[in-house]
Protein backbone atom coordinates (compact mmCIF):
# COMPACT_ATOMS: atom_id res chain seq x y z
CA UNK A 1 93.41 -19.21 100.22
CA UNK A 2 96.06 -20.37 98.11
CA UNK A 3 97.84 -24.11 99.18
CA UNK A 4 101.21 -24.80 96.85
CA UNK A 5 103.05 -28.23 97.42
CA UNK A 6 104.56 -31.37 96.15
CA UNK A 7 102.31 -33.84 94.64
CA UNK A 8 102.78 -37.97 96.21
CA UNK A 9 100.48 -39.70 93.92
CA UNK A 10 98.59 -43.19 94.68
CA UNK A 11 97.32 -45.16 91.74
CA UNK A 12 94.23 -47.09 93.21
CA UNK A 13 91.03 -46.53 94.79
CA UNK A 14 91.75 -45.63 98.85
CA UNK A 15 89.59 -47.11 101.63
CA UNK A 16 90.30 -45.69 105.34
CA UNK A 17 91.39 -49.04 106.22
CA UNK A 18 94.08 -48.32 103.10
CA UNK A 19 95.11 -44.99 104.30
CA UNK A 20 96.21 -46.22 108.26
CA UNK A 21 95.84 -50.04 108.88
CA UNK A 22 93.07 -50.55 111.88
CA UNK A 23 95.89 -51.64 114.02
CA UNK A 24 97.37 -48.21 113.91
CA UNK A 25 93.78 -46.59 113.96
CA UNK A 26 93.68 -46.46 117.49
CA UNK A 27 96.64 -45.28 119.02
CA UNK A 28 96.21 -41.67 118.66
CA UNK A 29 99.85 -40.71 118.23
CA UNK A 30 100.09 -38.45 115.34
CA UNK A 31 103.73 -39.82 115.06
CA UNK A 32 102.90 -43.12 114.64
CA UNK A 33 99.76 -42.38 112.42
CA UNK A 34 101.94 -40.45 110.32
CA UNK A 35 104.81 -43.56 110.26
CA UNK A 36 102.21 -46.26 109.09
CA UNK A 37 100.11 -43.34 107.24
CA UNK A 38 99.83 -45.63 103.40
CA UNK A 39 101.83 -48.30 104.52
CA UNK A 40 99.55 -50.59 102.57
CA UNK A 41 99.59 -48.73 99.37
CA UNK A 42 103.15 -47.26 99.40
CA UNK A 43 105.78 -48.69 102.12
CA UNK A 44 107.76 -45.63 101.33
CA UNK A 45 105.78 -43.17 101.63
CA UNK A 46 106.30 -41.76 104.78
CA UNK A 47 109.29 -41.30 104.12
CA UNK A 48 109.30 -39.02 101.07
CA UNK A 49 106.66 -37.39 102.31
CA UNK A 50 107.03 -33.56 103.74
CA UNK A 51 104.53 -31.06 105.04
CA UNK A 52 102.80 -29.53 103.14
CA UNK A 53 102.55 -32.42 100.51
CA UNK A 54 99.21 -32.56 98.00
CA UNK A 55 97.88 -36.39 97.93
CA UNK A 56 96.85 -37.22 94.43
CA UNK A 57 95.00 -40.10 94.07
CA UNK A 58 93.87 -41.97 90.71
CA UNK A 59 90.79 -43.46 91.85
CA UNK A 60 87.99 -43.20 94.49
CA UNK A 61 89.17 -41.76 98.32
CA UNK A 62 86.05 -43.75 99.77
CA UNK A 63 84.38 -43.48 103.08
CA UNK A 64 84.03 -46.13 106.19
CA UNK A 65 84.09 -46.67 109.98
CA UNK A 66 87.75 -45.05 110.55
CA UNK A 67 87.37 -42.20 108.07
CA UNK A 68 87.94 -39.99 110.62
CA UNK A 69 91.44 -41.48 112.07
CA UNK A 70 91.88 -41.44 108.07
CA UNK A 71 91.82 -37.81 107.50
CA UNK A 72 93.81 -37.27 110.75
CA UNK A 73 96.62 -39.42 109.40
CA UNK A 74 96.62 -37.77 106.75
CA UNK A 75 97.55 -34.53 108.36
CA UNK A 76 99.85 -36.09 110.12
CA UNK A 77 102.05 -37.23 107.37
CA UNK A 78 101.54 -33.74 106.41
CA UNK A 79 99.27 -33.61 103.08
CA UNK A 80 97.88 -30.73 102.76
CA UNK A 81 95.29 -30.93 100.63
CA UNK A 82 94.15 -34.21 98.54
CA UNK A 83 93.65 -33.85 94.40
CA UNK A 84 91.08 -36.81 93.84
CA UNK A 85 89.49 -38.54 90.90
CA UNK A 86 86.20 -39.26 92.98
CA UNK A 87 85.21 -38.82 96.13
CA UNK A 88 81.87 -40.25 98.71
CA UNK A 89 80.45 -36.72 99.85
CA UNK A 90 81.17 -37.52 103.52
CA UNK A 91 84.42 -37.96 103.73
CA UNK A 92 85.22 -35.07 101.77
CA UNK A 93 82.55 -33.28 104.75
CA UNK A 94 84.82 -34.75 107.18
CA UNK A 95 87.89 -33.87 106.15
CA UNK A 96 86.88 -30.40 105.10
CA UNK A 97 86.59 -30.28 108.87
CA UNK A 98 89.91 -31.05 110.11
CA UNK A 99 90.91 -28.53 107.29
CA UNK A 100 92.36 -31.01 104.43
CA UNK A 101 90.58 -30.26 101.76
CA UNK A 102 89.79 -32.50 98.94
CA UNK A 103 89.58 -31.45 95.11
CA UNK A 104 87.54 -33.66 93.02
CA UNK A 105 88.98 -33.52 89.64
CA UNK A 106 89.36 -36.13 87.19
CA UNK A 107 91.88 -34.92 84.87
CA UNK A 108 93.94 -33.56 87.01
CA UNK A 109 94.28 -36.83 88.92
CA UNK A 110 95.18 -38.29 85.83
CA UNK A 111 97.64 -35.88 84.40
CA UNK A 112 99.63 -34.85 87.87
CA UNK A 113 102.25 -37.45 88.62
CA UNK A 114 104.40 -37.31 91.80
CA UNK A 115 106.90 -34.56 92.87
CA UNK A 116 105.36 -31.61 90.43
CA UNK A 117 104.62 -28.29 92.57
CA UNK A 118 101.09 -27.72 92.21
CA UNK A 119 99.86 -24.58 93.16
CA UNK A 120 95.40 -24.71 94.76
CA UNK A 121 93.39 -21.63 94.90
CA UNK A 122 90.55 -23.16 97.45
CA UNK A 123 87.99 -19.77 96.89
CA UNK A 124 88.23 -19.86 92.78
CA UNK A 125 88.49 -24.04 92.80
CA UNK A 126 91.88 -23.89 90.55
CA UNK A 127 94.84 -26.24 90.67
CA UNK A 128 97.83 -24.94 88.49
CA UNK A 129 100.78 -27.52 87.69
CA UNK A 130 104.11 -25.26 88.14
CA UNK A 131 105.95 -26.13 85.05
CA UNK A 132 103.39 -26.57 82.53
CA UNK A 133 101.19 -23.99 83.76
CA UNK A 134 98.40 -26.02 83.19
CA UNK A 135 95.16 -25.10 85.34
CA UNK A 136 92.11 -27.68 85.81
CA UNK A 137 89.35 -26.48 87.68
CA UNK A 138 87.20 -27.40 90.30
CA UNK A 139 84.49 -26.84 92.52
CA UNK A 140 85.30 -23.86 94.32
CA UNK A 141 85.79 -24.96 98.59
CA UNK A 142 82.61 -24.14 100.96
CA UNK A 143 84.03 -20.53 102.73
CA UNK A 144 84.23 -22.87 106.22
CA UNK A 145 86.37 -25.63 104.85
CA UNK A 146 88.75 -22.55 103.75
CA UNK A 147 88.45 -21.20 107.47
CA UNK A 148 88.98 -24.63 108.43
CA UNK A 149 92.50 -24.97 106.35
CA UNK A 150 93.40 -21.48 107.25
CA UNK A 151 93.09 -22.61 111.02
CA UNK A 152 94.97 -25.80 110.59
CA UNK A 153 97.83 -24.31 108.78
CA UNK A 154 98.15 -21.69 110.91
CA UNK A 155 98.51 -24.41 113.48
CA UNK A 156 101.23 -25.70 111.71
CA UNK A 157 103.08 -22.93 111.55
CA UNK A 158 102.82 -22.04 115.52
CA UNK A 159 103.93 -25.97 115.99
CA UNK A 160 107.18 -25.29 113.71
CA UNK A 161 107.98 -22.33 115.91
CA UNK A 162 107.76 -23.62 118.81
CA UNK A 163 109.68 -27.11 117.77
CA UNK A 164 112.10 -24.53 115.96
CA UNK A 165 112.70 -22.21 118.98
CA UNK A 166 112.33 -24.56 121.78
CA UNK A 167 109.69 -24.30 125.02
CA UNK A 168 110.90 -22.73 127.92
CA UNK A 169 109.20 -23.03 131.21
């Protein structure tokens, strides 16, 4: 499965407690998840942000009590994937669940700075930068983390139809 968006790029280590302040945690709107989605880290965020989006983040996407709400925040902002430096093995479990997948690779979070079109091949563990053509690899995504992505994209896509056509009764 190939994933090709936008890079956002955050220069720090992440906590869950970073990605949507516990205050937010709980509300279970994606819209507001998605509002206050790296408030913390980047104020702006939100709204530069598109679906679709690859999170790159310099640093260590740790794990905690609200890494779930995390990873669904996530999604709702719209990332689509996450490019990391480091990661703790269970939250890149967890969010291999929901279908965001997380790339470990330390060079590439280095190198990719924000608003390049990176292009992810989940099965072969490749991410390609568009304009340089440079490729950095990494370990290749667990076949249900793929089915996992496949599913929530495909998600996506029905959602956009339906807010694009309208819902009749």
């Amino acid at each position: 499965m190939i994933l090709t968006g936008y890079t956002q790029r955050i220069e720090q280590d992440l906590t869950p407690e970073q990605i949507i302040a516990p205050v937010y945690a709980d509300s279970g709107d994606p819209a507001l998840l998605a509002a206050h989605c790296l408030a913390a880290i980047d104020p702006h965020l939100a709204e530069v942000s598109r679906e679709g989006d690859v999170l790159v983040v310099n640093g260590r996407l740790h794990t905690g009590a609200q890494a779930e709400i995390a990873v669904i925040a996530l999604q709702a902002l719209g990332f689509a994937a996450v490019i990391c430096a480091e990661a703790a093995d269970s939250i890149v479990a967890l969010a291999g669940v929901y279908g965001l997948p997380i790339l470990i690779q330390a060079t590439a979070a280095t190198a990719l700075s924000a608003r390049q079109i990176v292009r992810i091949d989940l099965e072969r563990g490749a991410i390609e930068e568009r304009e340089t053509s440079l490729v950095w690899r990494s370990a290749p995504c667990p076949p249900e983390v793929i089915a996992a992505t496949r599913r929530n994209q495909m998600l996506l896509r029905m959602r956009r139809v339906v807010e694009d056509e309208g819902f009749a009764e």
